[in-house]
C-alpha atoms as a PDB file:
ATOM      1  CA  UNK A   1     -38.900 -12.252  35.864  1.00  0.00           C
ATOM      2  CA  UNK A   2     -38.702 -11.711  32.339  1.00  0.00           C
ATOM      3  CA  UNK A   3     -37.929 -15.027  29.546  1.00  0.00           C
ATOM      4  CA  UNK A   4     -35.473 -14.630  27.211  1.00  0.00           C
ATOM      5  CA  UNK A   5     -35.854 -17.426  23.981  1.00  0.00           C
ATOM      6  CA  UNK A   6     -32.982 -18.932  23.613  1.00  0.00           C
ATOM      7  CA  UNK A   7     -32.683 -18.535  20.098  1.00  0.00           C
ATOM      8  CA  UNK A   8     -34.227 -14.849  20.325  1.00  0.00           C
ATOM      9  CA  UNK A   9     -33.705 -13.200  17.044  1.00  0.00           C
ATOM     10  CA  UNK A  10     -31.770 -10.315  17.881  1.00  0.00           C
ATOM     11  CA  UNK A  11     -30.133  -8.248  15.715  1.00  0.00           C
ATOM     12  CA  UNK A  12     -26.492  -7.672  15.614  1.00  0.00           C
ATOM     13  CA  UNK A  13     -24.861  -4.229  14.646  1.00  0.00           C
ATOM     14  CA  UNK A  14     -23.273  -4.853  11.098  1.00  0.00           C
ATOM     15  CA  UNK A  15     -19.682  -3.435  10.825  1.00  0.00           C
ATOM     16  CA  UNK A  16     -19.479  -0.215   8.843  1.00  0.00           C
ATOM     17  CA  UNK A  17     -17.626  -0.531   5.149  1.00  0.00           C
ATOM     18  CA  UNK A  18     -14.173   1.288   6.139  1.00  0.00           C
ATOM     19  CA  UNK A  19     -13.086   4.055   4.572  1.00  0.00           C
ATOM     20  CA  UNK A  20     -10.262   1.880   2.509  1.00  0.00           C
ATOM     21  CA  UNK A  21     -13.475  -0.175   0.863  1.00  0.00           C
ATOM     22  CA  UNK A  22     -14.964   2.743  -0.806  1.00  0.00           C
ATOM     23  CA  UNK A  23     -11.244   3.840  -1.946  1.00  0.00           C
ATOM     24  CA  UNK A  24     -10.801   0.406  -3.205  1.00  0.00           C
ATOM     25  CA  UNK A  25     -13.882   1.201  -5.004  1.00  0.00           C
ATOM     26  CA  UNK A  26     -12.545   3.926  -7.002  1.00  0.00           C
ATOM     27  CA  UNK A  27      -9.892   2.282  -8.073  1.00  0.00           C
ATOM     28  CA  UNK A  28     -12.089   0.399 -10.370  1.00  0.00           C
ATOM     29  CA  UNK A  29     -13.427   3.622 -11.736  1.00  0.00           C
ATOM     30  CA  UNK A  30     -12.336   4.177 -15.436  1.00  0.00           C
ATOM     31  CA  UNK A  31     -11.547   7.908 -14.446  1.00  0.00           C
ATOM     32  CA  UNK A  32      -7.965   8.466 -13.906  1.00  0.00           C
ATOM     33  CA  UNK A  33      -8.866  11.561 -11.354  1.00  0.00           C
ATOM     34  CA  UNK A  34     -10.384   9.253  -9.373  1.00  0.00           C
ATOM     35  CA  UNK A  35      -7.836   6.205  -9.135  1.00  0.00           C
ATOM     36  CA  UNK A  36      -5.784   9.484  -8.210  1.00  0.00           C
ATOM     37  CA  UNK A  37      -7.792  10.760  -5.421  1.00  0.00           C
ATOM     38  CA  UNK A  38      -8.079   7.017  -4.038  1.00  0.00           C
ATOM     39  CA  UNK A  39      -4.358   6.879  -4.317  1.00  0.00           C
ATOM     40  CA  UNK A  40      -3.736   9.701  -2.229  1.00  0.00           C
ATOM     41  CA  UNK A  41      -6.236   8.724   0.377  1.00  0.00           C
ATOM     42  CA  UNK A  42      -4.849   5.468   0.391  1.00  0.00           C
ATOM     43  CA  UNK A  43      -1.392   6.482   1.038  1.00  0.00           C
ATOM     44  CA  UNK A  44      -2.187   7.847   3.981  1.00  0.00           C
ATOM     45  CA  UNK A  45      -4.379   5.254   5.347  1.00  0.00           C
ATOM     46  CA  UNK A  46      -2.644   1.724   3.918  1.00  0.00           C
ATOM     47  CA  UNK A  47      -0.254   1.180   7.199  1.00  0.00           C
ATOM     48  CA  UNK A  48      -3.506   0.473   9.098  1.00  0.00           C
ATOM     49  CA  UNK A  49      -5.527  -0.921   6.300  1.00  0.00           C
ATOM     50  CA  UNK A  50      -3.185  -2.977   4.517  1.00  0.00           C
ATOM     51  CA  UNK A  51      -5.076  -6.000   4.810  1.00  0.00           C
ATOM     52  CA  UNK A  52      -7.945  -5.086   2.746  1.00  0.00           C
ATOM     53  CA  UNK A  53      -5.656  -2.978   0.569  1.00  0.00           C
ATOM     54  CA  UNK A  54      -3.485  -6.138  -0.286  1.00  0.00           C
ATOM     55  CA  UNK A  55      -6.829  -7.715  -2.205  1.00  0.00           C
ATOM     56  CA  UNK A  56      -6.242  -4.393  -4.791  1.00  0.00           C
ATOM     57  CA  UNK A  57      -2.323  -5.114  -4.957  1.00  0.00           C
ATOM     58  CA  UNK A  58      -2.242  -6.634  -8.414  1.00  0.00           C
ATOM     59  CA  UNK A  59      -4.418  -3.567  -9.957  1.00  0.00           C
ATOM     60  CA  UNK A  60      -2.449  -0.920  -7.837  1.00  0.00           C
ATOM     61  CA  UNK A  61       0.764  -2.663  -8.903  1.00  0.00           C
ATOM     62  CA  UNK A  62      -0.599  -2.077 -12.501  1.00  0.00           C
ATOM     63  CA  UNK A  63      -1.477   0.770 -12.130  1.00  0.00           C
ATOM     64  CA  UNK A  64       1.876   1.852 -11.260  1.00  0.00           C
ATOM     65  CA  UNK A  65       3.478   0.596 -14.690  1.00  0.00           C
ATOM     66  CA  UNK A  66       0.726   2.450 -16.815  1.00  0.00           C
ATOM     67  CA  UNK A  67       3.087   4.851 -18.429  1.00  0.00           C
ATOM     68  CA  UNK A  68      -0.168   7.152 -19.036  1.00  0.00           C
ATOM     69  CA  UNK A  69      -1.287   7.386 -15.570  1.00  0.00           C
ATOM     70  CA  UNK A  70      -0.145  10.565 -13.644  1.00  0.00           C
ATOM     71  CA  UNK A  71       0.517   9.487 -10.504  1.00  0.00           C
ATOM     72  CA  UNK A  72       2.657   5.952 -11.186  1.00  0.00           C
ATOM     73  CA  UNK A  73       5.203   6.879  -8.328  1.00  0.00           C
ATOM     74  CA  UNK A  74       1.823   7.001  -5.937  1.00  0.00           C
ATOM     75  CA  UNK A  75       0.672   4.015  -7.134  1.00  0.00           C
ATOM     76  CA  UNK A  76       3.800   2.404  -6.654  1.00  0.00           C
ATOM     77  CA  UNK A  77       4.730   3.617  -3.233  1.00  0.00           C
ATOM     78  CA  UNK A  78       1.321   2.294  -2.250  1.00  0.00           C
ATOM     79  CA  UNK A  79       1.777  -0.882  -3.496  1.00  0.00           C
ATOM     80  CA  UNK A  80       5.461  -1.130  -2.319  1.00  0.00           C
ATOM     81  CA  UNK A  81       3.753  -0.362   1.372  1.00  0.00           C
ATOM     82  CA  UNK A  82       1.501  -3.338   1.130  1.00  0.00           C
ATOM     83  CA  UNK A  83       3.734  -5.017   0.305  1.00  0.00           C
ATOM     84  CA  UNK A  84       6.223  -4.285   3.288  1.00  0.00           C
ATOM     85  CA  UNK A  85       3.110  -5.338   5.548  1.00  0.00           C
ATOM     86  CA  UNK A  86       2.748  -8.785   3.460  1.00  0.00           C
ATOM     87  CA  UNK A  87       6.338  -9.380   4.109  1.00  0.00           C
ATOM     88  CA  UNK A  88       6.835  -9.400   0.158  1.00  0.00           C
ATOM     89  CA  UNK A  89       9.922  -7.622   0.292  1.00  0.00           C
ATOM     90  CA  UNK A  90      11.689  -8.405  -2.925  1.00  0.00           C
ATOM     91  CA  UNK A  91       8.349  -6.483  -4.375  1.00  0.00           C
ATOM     92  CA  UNK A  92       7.975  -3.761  -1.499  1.00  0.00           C
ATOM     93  CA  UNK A  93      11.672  -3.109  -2.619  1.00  0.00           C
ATOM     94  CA  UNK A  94      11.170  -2.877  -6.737  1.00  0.00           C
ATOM     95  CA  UNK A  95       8.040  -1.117  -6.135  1.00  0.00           C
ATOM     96  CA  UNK A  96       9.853   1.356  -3.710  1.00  0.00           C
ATOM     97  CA  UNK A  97      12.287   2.093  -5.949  1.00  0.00           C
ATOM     98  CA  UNK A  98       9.699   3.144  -8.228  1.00  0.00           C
ATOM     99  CA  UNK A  99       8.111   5.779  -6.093  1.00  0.00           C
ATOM    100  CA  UNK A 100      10.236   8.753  -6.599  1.00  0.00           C
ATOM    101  CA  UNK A 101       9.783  11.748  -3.821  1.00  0.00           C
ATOM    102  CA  UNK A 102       6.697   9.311  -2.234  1.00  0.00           C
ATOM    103  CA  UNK A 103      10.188   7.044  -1.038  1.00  0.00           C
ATOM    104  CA  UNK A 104      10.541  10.016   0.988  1.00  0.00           C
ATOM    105  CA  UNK A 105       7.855   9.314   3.288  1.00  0.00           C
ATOM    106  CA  UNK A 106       8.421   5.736   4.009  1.00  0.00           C
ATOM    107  CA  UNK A 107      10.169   5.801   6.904  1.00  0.00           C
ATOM    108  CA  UNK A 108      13.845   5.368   7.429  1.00  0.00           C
ATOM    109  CA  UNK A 109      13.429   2.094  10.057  1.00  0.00           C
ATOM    110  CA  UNK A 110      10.720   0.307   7.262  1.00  0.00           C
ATOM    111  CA  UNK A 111      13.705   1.200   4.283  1.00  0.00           C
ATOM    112  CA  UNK A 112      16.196  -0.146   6.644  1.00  0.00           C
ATOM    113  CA  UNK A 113      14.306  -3.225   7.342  1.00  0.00           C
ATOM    114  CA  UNK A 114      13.107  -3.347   3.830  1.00  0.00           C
ATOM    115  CA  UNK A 115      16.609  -3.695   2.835  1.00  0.00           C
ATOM    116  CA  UNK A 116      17.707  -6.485   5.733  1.00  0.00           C
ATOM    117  CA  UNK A 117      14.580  -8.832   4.473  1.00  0.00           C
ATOM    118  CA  UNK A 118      15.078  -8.914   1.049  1.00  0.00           C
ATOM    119  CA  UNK A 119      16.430 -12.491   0.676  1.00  0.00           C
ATOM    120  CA  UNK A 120      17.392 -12.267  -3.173  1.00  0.00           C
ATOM    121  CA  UNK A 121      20.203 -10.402  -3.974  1.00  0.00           C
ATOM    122  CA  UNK A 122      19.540  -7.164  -6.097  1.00  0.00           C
ATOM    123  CA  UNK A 123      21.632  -5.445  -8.771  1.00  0.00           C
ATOM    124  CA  UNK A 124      24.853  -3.423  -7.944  1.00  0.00           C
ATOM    125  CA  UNK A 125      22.396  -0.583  -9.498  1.00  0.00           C
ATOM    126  CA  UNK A 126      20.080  -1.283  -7.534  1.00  0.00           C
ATOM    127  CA  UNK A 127      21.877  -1.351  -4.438  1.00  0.00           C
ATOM    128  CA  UNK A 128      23.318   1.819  -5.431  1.00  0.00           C
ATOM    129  CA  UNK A 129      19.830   3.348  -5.709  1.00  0.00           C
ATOM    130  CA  UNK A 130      19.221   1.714  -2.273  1.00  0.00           C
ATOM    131  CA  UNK A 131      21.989   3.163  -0.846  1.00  0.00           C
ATOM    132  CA  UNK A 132      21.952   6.709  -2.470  1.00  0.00           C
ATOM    133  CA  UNK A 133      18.098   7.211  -0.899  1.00  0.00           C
ATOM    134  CA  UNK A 134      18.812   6.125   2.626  1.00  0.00           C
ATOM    135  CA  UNK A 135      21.634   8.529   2.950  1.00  0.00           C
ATOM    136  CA  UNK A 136      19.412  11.202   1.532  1.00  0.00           C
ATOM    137  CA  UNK A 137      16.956  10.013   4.545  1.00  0.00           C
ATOM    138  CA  UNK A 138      18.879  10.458   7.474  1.00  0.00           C
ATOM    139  CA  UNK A 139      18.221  12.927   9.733  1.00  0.00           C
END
């Protein structure tokens, strides 16, 4: 029968860098193409990743009101998707609102609950914005 030491130094698996770590990455990058390309990786991925994506919130978010960057609406419908996770809905709401045809994707239930959360009240306009792009969602 075979000893094992009980303080045997045995090496653990290390976790793998997910895919939203290397994305994260690129937004960093001083190339606009590739903050782009991120972006749209992101947006498909930031539902299950949101945690790590919410460290990148504040440059994503600023991103978003770079009137020289491309893709704003992207950045802002990513950011406005973290923030629905982070239960930040005032923000996840403004930033929404900001993502043009990418609103289009969120899903009708998340807008609906978007809306119900907030707990400031919003413009009339925006309200009316609100209210204008969840009739233009239903089915």
């Amino acid at each position: 029968m075979a000893l094992v030491a009980p303080f045997s130094t045995v090496s653990l698996p290390q976790p793998a860098a997910s895919v939203a770590q290397g994305l994260l990455a690129l937004l960093e990058e001083e190339e606009p193409e590739l903050q782009e390309h991120a972006l749209e990786q992101l947006y498909h991925i930031v539902d299950q990743h949101w945690a790590e994506v919410a460290n990148k919130v504040p440059l994503i978010e600023a991103i978003s009101e770079d009137p020289n960057f491309a893709k704003r609406e992207l950045a802002a419908a990513v950011a406005s998707r973290c923030f629905f996770h982070l239960e930040e809905y005032n923000d996840a709401l403004r930033l929404a609102l900001g993502a043009g045809h990418y609103l289009f994707y969120f899903r009708m239930s998340k807008l609906v609950e978007l809306l119900r959360r907030a707990n400031q009240a919003i413009t009339f306009k925006r309200y009316a914005q609100v209210l204008i792009l969840t009739l233009l969602l239903r089915p």
